[in-house]
N, C-alpha and C. Protein backbone atom coordinates (compact mmCIF):
# COMPACT_ATOMS: atom_id res chain seq x y z
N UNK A 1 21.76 27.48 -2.68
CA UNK A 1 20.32 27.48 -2.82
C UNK A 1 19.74 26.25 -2.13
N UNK A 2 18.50 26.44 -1.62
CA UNK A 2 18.09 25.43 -0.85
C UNK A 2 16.47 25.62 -1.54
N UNK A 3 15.81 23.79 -1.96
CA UNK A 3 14.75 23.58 -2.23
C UNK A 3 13.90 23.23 -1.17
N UNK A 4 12.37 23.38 -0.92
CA UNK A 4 11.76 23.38 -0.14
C UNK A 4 10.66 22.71 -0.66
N UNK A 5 9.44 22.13 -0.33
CA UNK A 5 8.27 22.03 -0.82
C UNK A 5 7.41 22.44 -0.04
N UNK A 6 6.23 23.31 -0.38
CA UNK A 6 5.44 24.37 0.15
C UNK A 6 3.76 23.71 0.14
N UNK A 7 3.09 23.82 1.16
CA UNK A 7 0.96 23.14 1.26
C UNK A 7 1.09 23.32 -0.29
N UNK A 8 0.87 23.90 -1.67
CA UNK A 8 0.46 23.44 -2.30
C UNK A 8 1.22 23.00 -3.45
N UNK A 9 2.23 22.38 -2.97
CA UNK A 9 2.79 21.48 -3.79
C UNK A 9 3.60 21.88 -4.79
N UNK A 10 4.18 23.16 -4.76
CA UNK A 10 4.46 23.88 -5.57
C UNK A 10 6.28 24.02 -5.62
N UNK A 11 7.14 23.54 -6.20
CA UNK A 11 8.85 23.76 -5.53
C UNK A 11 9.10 25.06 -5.54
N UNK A 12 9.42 25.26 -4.70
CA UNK A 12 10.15 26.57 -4.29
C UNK A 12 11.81 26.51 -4.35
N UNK A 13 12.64 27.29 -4.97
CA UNK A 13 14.22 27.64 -4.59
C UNK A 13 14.05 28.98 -3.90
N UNK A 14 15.03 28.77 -2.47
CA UNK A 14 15.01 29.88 -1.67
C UNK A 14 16.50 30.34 -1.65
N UNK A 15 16.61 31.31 -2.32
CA UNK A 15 18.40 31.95 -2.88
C UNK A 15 18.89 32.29 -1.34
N UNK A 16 20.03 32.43 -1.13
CA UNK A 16 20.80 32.66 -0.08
C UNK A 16 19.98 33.93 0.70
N UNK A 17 19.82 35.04 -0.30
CA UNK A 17 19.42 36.08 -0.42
C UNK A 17 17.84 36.21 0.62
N UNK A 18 16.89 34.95 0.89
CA UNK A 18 15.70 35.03 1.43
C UNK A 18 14.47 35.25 0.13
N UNK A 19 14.84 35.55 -0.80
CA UNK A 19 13.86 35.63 -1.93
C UNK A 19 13.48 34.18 -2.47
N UNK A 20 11.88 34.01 -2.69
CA UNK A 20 11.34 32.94 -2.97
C UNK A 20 11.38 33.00 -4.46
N UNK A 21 11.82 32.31 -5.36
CA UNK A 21 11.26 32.24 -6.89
C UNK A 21 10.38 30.28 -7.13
N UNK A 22 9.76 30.61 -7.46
CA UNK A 22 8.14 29.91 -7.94
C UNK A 22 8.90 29.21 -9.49
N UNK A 23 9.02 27.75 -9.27
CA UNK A 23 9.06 27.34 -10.44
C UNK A 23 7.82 26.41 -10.46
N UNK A 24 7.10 26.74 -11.58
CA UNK A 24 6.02 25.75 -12.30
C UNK A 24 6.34 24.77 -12.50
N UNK A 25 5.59 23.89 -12.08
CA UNK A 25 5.36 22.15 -12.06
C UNK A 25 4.75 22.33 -13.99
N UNK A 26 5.18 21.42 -14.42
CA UNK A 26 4.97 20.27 -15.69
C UNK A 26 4.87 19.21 -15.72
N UNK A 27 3.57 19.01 -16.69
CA UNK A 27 3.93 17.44 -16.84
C UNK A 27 4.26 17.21 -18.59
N UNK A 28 4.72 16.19 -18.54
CA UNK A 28 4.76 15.99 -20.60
C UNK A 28 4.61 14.58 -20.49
N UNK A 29 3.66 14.85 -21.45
CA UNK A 29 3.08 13.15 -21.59
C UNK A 29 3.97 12.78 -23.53
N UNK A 30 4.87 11.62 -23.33
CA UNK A 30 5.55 11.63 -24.51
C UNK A 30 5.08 10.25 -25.18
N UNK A 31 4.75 9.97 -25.89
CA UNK A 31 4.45 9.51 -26.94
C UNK A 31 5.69 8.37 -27.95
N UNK A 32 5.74 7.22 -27.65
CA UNK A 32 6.60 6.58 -28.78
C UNK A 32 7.92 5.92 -27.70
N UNK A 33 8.34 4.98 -28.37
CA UNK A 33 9.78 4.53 -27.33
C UNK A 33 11.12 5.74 -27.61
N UNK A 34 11.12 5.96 -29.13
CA UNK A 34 12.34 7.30 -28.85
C UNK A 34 12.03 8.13 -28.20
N UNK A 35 11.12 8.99 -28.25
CA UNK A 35 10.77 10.48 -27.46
C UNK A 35 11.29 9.57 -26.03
N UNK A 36 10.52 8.68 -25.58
CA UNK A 36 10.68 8.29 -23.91
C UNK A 36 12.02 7.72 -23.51
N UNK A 37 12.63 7.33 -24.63
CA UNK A 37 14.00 7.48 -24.04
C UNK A 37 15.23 8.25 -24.56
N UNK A 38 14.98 9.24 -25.73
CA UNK A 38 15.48 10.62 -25.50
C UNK A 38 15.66 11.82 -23.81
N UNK A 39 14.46 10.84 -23.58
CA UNK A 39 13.86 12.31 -22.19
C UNK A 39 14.55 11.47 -21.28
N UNK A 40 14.56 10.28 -21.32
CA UNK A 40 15.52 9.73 -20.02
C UNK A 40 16.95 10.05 -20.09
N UNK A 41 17.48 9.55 -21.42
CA UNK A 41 18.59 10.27 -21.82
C UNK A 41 19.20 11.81 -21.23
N UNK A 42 18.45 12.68 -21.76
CA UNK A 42 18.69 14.03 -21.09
C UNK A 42 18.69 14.05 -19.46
N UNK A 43 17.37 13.19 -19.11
CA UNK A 43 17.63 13.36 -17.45
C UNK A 43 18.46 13.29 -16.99
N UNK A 44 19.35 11.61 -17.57
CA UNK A 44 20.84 10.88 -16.91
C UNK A 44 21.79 12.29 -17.12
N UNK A 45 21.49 12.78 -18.39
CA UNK A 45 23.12 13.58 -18.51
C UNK A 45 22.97 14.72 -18.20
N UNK A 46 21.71 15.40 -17.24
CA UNK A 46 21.50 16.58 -16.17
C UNK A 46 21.95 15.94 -14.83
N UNK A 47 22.65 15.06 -14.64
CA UNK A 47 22.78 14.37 -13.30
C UNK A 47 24.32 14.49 -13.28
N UNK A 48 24.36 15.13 -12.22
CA UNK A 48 26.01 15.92 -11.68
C UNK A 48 26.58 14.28 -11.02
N UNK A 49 25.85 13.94 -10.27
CA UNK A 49 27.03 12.57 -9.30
C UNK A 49 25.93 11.62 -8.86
N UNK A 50 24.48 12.46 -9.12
CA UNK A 50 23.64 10.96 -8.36
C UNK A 50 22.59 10.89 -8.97
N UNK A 51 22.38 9.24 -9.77
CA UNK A 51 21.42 8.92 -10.42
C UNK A 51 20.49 7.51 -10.01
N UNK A 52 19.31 7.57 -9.15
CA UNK A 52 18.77 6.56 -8.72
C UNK A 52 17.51 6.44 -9.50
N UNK A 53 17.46 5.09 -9.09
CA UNK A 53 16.46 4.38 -10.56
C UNK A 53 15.69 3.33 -9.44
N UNK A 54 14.21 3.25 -9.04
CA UNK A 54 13.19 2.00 -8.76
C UNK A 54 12.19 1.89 -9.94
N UNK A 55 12.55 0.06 -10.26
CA UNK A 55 11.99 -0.13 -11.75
C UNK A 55 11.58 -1.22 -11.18
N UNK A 56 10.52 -1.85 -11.67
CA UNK A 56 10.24 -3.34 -12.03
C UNK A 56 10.95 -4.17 -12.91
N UNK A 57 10.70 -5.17 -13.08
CA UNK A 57 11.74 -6.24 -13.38
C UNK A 57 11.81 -5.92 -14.79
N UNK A 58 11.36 -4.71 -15.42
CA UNK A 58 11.95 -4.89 -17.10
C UNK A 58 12.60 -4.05 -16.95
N UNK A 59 13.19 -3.03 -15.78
CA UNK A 59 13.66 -1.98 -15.93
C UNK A 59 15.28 -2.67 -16.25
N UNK A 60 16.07 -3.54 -15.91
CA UNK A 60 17.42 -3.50 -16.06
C UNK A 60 17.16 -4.20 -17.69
N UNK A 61 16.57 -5.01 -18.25
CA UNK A 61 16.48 -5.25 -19.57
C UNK A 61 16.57 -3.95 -20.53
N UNK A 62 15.67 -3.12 -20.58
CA UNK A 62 15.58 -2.12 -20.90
C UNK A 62 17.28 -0.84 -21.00
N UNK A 63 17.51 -0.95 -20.20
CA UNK A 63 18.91 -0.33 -19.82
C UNK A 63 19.68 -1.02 -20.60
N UNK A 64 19.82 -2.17 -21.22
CA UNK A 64 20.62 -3.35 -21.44
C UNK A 64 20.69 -3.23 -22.88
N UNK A 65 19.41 -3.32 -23.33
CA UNK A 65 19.11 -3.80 -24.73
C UNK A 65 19.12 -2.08 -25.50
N UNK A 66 19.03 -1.17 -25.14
CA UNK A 66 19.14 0.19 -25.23
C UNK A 66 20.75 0.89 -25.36
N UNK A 67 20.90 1.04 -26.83
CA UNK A 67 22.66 1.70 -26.36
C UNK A 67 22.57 2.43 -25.74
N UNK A 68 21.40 3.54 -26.64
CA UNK A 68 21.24 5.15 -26.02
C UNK A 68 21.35 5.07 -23.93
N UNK A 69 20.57 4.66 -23.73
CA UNK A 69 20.41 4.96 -22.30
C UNK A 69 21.90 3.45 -21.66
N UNK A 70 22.13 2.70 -21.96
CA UNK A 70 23.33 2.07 -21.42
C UNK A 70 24.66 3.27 -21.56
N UNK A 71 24.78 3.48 -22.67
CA UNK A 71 25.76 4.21 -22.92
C UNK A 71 25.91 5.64 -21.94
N UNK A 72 24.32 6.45 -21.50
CA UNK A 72 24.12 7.30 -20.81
C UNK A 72 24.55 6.79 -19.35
N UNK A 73 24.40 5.88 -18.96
CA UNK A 73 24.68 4.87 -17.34
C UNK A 73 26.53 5.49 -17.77
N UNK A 74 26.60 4.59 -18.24
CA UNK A 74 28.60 4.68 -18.56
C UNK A 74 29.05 5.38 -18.36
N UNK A 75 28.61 7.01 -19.16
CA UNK A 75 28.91 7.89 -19.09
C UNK A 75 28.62 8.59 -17.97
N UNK A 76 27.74 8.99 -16.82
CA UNK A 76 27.33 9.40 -16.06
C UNK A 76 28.56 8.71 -14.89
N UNK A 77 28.87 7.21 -15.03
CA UNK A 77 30.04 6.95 -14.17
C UNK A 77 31.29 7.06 -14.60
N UNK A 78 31.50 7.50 -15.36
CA UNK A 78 33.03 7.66 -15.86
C UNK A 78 33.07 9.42 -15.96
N UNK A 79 31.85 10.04 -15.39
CA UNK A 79 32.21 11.65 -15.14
C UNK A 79 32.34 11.56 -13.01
N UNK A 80 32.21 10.37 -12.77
CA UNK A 80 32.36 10.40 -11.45
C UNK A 80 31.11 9.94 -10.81
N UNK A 81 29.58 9.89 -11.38
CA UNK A 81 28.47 10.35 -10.76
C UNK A 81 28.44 8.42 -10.55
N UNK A 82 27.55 8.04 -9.44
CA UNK A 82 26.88 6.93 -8.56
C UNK A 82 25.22 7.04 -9.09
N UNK A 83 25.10 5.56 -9.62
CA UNK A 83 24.20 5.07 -9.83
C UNK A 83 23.33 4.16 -9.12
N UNK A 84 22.30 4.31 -8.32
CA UNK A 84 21.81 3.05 -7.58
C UNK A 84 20.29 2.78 -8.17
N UNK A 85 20.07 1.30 -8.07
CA UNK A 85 19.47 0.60 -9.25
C UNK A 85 18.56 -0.20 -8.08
N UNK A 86 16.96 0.10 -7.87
CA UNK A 86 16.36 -1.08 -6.98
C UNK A 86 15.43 -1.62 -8.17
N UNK A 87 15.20 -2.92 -7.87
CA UNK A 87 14.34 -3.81 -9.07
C UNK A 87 14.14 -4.91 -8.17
N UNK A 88 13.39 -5.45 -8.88
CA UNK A 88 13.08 -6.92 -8.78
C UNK A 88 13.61 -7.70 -9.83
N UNK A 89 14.63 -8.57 -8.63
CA UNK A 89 15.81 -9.88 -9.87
C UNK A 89 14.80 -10.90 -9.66
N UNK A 90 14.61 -11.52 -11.20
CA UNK A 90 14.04 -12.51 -11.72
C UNK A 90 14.78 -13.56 -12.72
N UNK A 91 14.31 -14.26 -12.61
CA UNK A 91 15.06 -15.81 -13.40
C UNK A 91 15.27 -15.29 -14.78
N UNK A 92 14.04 -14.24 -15.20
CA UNK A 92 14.22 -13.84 -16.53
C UNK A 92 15.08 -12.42 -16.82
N UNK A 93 15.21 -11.93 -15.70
CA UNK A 93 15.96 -10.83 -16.15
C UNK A 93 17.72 -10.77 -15.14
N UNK A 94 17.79 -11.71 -14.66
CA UNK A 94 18.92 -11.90 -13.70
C UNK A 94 20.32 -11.45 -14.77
N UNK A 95 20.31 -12.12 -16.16
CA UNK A 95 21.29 -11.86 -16.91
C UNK A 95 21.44 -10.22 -17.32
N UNK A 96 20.52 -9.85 -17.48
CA UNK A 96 20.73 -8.59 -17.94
C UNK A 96 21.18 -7.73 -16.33
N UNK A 97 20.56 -8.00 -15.16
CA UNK A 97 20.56 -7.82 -14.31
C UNK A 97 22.54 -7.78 -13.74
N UNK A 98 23.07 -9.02 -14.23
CA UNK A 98 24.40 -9.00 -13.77
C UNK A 98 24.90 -7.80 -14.51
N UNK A 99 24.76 -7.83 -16.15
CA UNK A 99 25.17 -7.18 -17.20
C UNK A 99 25.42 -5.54 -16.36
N UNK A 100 24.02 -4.71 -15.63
CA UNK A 100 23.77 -3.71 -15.16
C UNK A 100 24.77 -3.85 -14.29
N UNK A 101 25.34 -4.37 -13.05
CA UNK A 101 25.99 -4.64 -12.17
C UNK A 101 27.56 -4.05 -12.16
N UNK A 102 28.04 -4.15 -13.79
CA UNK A 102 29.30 -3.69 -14.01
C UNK A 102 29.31 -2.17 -13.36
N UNK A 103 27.81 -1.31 -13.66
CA UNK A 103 28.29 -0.08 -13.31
C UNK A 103 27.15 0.78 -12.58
N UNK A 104 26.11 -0.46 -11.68
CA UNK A 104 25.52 0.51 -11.19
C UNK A 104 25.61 -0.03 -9.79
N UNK A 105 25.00 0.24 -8.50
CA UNK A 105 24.77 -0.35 -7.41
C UNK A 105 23.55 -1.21 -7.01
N UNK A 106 23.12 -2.17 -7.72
CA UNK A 106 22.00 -2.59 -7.75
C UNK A 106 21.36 -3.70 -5.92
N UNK A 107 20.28 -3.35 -6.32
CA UNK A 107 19.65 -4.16 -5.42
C UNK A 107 17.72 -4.55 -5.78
N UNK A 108 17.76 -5.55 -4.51
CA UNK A 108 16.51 -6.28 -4.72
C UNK A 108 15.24 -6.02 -4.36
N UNK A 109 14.00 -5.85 -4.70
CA UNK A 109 12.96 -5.76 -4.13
C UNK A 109 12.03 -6.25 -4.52
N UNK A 110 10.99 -7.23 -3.86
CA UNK A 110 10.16 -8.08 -4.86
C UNK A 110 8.46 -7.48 -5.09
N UNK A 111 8.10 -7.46 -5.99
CA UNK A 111 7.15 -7.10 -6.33
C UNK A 111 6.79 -5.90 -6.23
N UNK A 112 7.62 -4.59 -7.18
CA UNK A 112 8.30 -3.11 -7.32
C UNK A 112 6.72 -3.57 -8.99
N UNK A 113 5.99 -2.42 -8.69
CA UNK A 113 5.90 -2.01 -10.08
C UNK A 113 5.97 -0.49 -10.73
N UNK A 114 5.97 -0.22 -11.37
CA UNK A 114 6.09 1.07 -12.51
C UNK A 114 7.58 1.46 -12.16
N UNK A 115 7.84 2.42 -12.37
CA UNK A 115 9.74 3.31 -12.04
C UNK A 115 9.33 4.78 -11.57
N UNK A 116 10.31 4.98 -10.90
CA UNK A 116 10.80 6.24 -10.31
C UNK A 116 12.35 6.14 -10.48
N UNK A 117 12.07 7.65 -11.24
CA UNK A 117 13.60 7.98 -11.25
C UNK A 117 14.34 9.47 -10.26
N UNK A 118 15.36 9.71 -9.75
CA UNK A 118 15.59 10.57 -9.05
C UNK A 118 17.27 10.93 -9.47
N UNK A 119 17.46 12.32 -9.67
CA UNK A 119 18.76 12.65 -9.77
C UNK A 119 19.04 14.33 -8.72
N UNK A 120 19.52 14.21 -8.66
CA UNK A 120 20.00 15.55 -7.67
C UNK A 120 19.51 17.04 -7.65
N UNK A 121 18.88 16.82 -8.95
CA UNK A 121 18.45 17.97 -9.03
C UNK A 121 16.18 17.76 -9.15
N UNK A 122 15.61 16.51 -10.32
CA UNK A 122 14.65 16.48 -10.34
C UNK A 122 14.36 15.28 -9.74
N UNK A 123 12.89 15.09 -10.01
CA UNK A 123 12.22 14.15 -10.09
C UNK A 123 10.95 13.52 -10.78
């Protein structure tokens, strides 16, 4: 299957076959720190081999201080899958920053704000 994106913005999967099927865009607006990192949770562990992450500088703290979603990183590399990590390293988050390092591919970018996350299948 091959994904496409179509003028109005809409994803398309186009089956081997030439038939278009129409999947509806969502949004969910979640509410609370569990719900928001339940849903990250699930994202990581819908991710077959590739999980990329651009965060601002609280994003590797966050990963850190979090079993739920550290433990999801771990696991996602010990099923085989590659993690790459862009942020901005800071004096204040450099420690947590190494901490991330054990198991993702991290790198630098200065003055990154909000996150995007990307895995093989969404976004």
């Amino acid at each position: 299957m091959e994904q496409c994106l179509i003028n109005d913005g809409a994803l398309v999967t186009i089956a081997m076959t030439g038939q278009i099927h129409r999947r509806s865009e969502r949004t969910d607006v979640l509410y609370g720190i569990d719900k928001n990192v339940n849903a990250i949770v699930e994202f990581i562990n819908s991710s077959k081999c590739r999980y990329d992450v651009c965060a601002d500088s609280k994003g590797p703290s966050y990963v850190i201080k979090s079993n739920a979603l550290r433990q999801s990183y771990i696991e996602l590399v010990r099923r085989g899958g590659h993690i790459r990590f862009i942020t901005e390293i800071t004096k204040e988050n450099i420690d947590h920053c190494k901490e991330i390092m054990k198991f993702v591919e991290l790198r630098h970018i200065e003055g990154i704000k909000g996150i995007v996350r990307i895995n093989e299948k969404e976004y």
